[in-house]
C-alpha atoms as a PDB file:
ATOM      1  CA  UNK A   1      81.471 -65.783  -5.793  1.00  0.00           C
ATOM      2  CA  UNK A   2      80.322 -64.973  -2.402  1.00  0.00           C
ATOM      3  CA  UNK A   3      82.280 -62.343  -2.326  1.00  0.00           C
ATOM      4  CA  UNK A   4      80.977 -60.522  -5.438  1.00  0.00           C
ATOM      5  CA  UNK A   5      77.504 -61.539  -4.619  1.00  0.00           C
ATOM      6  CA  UNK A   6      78.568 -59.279  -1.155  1.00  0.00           C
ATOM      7  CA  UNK A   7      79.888 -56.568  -2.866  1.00  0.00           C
ATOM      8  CA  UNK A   8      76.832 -56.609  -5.407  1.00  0.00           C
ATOM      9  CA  UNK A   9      74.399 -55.852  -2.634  1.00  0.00           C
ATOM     10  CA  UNK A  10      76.454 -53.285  -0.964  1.00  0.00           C
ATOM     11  CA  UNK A  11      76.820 -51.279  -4.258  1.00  0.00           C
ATOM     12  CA  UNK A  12      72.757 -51.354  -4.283  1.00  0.00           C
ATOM     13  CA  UNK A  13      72.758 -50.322  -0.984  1.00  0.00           C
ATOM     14  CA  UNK A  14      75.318 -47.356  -1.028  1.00  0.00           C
ATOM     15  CA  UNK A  15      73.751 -46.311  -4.520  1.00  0.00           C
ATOM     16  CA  UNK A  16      70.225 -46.525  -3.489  1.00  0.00           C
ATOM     17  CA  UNK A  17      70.369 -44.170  -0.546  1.00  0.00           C
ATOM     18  CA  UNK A  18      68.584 -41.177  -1.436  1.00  0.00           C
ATOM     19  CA  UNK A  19      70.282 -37.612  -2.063  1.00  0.00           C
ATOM     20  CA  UNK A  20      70.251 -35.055   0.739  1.00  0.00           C
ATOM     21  CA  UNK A  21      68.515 -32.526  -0.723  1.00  0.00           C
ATOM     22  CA  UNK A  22      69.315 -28.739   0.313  1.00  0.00           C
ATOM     23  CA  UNK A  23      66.367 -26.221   1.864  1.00  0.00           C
ATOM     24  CA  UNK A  24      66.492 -22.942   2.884  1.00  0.00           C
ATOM     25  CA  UNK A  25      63.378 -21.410   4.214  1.00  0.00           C
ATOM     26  CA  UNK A  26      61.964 -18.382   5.956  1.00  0.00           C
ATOM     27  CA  UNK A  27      59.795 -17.354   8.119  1.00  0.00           C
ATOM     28  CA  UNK A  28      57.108 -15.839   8.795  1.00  0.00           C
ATOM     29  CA  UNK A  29      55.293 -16.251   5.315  1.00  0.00           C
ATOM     30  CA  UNK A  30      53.477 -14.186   4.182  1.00  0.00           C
ATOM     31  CA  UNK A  31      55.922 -11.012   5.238  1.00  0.00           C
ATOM     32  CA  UNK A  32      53.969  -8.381   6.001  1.00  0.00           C
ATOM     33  CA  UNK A  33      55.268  -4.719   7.429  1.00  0.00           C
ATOM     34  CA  UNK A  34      53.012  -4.070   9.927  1.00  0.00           C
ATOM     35  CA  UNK A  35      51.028  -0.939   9.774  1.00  0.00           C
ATOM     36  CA  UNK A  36      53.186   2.127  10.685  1.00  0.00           C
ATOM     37  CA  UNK A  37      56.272   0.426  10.328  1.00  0.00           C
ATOM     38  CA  UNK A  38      58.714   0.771   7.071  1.00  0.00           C
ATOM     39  CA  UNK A  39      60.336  -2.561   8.054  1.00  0.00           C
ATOM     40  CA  UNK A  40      59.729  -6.277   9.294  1.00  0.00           C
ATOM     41  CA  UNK A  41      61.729  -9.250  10.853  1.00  0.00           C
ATOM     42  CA  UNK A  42      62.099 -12.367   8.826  1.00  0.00           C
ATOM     43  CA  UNK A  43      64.425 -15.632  10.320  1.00  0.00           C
ATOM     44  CA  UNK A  44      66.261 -17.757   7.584  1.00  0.00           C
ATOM     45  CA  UNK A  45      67.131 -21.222   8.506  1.00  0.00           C
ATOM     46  CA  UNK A  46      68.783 -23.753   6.002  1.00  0.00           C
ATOM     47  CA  UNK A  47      70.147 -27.622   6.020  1.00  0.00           C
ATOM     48  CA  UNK A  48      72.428 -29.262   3.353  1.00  0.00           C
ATOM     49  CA  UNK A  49      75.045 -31.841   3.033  1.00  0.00           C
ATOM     50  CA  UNK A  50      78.372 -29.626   2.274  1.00  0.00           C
ATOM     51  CA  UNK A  51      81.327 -28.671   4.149  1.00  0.00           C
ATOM     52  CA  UNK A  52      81.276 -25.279   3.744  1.00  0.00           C
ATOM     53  CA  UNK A  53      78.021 -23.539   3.296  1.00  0.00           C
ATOM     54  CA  UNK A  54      77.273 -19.993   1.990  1.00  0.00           C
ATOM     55  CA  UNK A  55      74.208 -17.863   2.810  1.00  0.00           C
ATOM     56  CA  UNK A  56      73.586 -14.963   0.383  1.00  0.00           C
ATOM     57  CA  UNK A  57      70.411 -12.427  -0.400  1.00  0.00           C
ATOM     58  CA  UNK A  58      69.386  -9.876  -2.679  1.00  0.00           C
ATOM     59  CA  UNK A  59      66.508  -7.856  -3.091  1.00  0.00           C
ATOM     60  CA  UNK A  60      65.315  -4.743  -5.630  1.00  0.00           C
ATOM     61  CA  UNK A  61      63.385  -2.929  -3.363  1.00  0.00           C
ATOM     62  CA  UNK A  62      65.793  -0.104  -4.652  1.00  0.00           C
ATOM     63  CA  UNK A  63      65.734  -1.631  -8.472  1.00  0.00           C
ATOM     64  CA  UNK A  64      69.133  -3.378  -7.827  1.00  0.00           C
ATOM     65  CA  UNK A  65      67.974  -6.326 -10.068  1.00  0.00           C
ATOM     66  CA  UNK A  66      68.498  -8.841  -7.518  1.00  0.00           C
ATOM     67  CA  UNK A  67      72.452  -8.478  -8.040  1.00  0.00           C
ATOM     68  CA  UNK A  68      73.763 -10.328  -5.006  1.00  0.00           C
ATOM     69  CA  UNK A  69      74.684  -8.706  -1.563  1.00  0.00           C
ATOM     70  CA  UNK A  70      77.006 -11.030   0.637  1.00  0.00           C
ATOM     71  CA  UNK A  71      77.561 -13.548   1.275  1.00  0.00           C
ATOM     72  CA  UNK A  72      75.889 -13.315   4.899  1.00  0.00           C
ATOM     73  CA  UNK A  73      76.958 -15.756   6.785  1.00  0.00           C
ATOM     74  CA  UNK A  74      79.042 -19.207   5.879  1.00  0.00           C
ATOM     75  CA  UNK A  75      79.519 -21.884   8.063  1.00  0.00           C
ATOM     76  CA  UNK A  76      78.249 -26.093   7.829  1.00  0.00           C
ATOM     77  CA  UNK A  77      75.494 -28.007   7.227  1.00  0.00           C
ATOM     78  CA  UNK A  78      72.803 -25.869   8.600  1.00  0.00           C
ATOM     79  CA  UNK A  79      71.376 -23.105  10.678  1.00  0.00           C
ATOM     80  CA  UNK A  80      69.420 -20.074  11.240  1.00  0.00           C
ATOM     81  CA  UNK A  81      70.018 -16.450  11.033  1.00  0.00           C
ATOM     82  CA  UNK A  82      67.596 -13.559  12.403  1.00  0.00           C
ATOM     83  CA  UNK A  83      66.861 -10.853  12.148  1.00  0.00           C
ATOM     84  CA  UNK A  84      66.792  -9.413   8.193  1.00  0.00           C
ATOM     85  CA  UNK A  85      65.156  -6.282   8.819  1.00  0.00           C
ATOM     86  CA  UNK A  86      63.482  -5.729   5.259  1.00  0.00           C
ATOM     87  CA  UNK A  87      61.588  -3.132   3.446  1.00  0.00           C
ATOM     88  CA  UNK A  88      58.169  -3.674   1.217  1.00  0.00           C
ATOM     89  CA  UNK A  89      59.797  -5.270  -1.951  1.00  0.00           C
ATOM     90  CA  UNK A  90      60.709  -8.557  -3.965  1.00  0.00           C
ATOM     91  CA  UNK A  91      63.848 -10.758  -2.569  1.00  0.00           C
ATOM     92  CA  UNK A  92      65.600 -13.814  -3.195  1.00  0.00           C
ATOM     93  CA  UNK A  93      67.609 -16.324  -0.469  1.00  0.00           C
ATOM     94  CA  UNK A  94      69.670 -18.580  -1.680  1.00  0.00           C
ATOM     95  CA  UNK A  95      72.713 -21.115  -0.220  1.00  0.00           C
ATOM     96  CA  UNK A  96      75.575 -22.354  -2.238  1.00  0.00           C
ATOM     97  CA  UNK A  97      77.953 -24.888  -1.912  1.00  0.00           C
ATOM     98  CA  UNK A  98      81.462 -22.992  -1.276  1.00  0.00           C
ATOM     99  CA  UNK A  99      82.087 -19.361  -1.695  1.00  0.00           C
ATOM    100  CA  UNK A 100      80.829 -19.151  -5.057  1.00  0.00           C
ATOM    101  CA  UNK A 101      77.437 -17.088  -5.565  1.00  0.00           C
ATOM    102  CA  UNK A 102      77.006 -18.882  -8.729  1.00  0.00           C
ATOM    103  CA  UNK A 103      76.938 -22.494  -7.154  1.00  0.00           C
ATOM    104  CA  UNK A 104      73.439 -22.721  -5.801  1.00  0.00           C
ATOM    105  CA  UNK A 105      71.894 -25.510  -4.453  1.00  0.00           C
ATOM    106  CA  UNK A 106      68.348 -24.230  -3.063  1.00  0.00           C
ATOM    107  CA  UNK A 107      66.943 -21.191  -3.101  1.00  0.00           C
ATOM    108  CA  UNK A 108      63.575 -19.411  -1.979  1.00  0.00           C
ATOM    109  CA  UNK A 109      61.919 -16.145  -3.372  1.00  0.00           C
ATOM    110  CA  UNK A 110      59.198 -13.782  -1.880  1.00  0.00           C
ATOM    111  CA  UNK A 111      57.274 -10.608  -1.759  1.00  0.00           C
ATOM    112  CA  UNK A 112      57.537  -8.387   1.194  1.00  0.00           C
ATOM    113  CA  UNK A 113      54.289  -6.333   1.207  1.00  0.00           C
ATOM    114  CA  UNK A 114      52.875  -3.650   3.294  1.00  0.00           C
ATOM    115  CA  UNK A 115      49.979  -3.847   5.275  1.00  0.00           C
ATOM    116  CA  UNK A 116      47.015  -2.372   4.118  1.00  0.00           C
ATOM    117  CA  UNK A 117      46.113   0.970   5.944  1.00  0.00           C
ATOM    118  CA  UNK A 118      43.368   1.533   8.282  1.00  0.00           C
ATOM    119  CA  UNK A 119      40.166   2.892   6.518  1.00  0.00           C
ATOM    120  CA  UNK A 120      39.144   6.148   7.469  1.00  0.00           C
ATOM    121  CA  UNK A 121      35.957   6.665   8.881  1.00  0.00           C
ATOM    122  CA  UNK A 122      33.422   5.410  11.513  1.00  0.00           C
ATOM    123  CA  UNK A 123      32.717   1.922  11.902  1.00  0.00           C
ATOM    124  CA  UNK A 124      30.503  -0.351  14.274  1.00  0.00           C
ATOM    125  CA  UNK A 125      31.088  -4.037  14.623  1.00  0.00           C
ATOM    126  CA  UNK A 126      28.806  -5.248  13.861  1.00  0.00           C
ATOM    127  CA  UNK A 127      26.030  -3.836  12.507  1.00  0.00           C
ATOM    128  CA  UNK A 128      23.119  -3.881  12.064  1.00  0.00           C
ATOM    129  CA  UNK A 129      23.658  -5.409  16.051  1.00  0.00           C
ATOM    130  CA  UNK A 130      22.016  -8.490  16.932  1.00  0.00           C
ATOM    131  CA  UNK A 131      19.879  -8.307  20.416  1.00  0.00           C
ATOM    132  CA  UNK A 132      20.735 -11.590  22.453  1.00  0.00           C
ATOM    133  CA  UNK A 133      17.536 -13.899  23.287  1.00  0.00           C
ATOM    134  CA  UNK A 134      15.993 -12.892  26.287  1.00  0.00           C
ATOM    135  CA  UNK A 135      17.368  -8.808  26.199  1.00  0.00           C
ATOM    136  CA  UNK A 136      16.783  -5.641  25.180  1.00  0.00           C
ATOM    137  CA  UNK A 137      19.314  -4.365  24.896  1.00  0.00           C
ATOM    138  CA  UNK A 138      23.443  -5.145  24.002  1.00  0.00           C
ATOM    139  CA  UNK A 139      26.742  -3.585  23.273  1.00  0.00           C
ATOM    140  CA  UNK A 140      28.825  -3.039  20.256  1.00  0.00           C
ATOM    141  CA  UNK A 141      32.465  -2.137  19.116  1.00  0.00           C
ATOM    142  CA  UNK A 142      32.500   1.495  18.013  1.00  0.00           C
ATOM    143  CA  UNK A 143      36.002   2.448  16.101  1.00  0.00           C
ATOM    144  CA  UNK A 144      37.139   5.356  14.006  1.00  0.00           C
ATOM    145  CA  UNK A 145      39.843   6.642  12.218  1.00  0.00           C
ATOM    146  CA  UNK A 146      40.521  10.044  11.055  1.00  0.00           C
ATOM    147  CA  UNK A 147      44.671  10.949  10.509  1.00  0.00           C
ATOM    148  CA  UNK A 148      45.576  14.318  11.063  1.00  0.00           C
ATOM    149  CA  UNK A 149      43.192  15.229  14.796  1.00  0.00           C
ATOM    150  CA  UNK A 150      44.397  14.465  17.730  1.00  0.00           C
ATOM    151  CA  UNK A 151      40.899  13.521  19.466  1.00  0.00           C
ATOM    152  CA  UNK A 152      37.505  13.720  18.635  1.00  0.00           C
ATOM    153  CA  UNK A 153      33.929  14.135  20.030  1.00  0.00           C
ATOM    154  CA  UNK A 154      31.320  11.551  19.563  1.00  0.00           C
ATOM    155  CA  UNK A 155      27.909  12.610  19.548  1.00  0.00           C
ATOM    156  CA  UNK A 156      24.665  10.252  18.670  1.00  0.00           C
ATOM    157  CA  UNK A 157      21.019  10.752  17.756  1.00  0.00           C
ATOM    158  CA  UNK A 158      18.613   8.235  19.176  1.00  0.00           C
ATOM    159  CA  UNK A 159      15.006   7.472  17.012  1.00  0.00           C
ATOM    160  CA  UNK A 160      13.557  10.811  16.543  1.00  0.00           C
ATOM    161  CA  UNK A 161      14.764  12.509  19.952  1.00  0.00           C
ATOM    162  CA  UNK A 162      15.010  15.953  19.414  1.00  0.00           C
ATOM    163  CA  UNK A 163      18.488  16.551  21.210  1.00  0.00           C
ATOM    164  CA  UNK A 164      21.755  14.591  20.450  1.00  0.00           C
ATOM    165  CA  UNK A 165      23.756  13.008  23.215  1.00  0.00           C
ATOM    166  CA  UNK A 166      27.641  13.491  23.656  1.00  0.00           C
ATOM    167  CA  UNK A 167      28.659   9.815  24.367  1.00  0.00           C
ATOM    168  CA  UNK A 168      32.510  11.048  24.895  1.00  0.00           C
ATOM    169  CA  UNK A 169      35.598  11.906  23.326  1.00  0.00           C
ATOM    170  CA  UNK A 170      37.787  10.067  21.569  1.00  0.00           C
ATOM    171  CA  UNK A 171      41.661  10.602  21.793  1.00  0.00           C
ATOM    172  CA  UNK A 172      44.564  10.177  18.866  1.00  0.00           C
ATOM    173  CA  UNK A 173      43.650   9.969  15.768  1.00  0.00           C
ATOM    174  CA  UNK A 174      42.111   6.291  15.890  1.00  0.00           C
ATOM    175  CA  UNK A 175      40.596   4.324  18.653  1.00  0.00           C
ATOM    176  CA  UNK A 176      37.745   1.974  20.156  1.00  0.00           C
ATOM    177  CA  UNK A 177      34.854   1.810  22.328  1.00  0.00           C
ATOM    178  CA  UNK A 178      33.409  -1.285  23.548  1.00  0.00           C
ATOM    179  CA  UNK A 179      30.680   0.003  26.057  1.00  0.00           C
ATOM    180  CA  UNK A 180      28.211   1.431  23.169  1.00  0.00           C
ATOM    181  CA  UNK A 181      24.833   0.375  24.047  1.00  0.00           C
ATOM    182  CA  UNK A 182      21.653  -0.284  21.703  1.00  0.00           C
ATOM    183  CA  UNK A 183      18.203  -1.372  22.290  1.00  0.00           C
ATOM    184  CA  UNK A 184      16.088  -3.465  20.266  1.00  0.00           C
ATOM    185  CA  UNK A 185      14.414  -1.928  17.157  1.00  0.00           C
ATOM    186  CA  UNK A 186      16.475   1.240  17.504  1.00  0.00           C
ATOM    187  CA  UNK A 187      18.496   3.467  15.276  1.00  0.00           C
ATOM    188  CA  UNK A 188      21.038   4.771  16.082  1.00  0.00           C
ATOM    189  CA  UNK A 189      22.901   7.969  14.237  1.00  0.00           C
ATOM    190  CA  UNK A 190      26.704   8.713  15.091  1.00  0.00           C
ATOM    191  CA  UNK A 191      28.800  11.532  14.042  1.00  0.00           C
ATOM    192  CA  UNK A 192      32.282  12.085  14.542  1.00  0.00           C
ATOM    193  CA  UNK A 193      33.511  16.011  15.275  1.00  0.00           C
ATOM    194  CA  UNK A 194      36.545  17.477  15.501  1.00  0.00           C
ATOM    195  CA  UNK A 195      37.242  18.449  19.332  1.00  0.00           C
ATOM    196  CA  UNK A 196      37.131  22.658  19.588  1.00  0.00           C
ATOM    197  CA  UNK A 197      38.171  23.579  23.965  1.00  0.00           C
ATOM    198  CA  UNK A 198      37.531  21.506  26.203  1.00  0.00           C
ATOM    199  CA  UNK A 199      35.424  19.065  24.238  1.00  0.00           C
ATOM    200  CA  UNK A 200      31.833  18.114  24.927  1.00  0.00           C
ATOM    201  CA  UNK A 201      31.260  15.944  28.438  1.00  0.00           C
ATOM    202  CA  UNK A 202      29.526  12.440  28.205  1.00  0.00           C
ATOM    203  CA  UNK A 203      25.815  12.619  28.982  1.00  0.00           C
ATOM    204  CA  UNK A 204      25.726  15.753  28.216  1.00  0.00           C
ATOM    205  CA  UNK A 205      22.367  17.029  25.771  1.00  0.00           C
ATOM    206  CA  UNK A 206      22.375  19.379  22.596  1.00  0.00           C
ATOM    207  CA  UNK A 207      19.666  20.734  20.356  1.00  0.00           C
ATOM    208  CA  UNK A 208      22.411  20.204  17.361  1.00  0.00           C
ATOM    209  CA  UNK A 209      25.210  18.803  15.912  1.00  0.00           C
ATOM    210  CA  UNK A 210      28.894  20.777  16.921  1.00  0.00           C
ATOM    211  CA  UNK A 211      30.463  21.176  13.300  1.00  0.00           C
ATOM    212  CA  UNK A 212      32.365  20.320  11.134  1.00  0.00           C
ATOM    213  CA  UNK A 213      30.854  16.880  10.967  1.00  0.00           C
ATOM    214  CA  UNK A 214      33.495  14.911   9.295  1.00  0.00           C
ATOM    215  CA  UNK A 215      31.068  11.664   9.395  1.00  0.00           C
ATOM    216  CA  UNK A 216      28.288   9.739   9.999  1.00  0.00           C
ATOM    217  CA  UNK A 217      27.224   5.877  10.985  1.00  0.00           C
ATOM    218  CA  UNK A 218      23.868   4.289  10.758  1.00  0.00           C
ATOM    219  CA  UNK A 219      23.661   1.639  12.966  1.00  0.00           C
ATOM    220  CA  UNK A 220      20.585  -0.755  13.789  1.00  0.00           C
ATOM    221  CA  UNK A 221      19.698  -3.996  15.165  1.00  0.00           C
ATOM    222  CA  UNK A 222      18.171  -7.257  13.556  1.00  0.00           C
ATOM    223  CA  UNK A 223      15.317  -7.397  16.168  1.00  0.00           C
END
């Protein structure tokens, strides 16, 4: 009696155990190809409870219809596997008990997307500028973007001064300036033109705008 009272409580035990349940992951999420890249890095790791493990992955960034391609890697229980270099497009991951691409026992699915491109234009952050407590004046971040010229001259109006100032140039077809001043109640105008020679020289004064003007910013304070 003792005995099957034993046995009893050890069939509970050994039945009530909960399943191991298979994952398979990746990371990062969400993918993203980085601006100016056609591909991006993504690290699978997985964890089950068989023997023999398969890793397999299909995609239809080419319109393949997710038919599989592998199996990638099969090995035990678990593990990770970098890097899947992969193009802007939809894909599935998926582990299987065995060899068999049918058996699956976890799976994941995701977009890989491509990151938005860089508006063209000029843009100051932020604006209109706020003037710290206490000052006059303050700086701002000045960027622009303009494919297809390798640099660029910046030139500004200030109020209703009669000349424009050269405030520099600008090389590549995108970049930054963090030293761009402003004083309180001002207006600034900005306008971004192609570089012709040698380029105009900061500080330097004229009576008009170089052309072609390919555009213009507005930028004021709060104060």
């Amino acid at each position: 009696m003792k005995l099957l009272r034993l046995l009893s409580v050890l069939a509970v035990f050994l039945f009530s155990q909960p399943a191991y349940a298979a994952y398979i992951n990746v990371s990062p999420l969400p993918v993203v190809v980085p601006a100016g890249q056609s591909t991006t890095n993504v690290t699978i790791s997985w964890g089950d409870a068989f023997s023999t493990t398969c890793v397999w992955w299909n995609g239809d960034p080419s319109n393949n219809n997710y038919t599989p391609w592998g199996p990638q890697k099969c090995g035990g229980g678990g593990g990770t596997a970098t890097p899947y270099a992969l193009t802007p497009g939809r894909y599935k991951f998926w582990i299987s008990e065995g060899s068999s691409s049918n058996a699956v026992r976890s799976e994941i699915r995701f977009t890989v997307e491509s990151a938005p491109a860089n508006p063209i234009g000029l843009f100051a952050t932020p604006n209109p500028v706020t003037i710290p407590s206490g000052q006059t004046s303050t700086n701002f971040l000045l960027t622009w973007n303009w494919p297809g010229y390798s640099s660029f001259d910046v030139w500004v109006t200030v109020d209703a001064a009669p000349n424009a100032l050269c405030i520099g140039q600008g090389i590549g077809p995108s970049g930054s300036s963090t030293n761009v001043g402003i004083g309180s109640r001002q207006k600034l105008i900005f306008y971004l033109v192609p570089t012709s020679g040698a380029g105009c020289r900061a500080g330097t004064t004229s009576p008009s705008i170089p052309t072609p003007i390919l555009t213009t910013l507005t930028v004021t304070t709060t104060n």
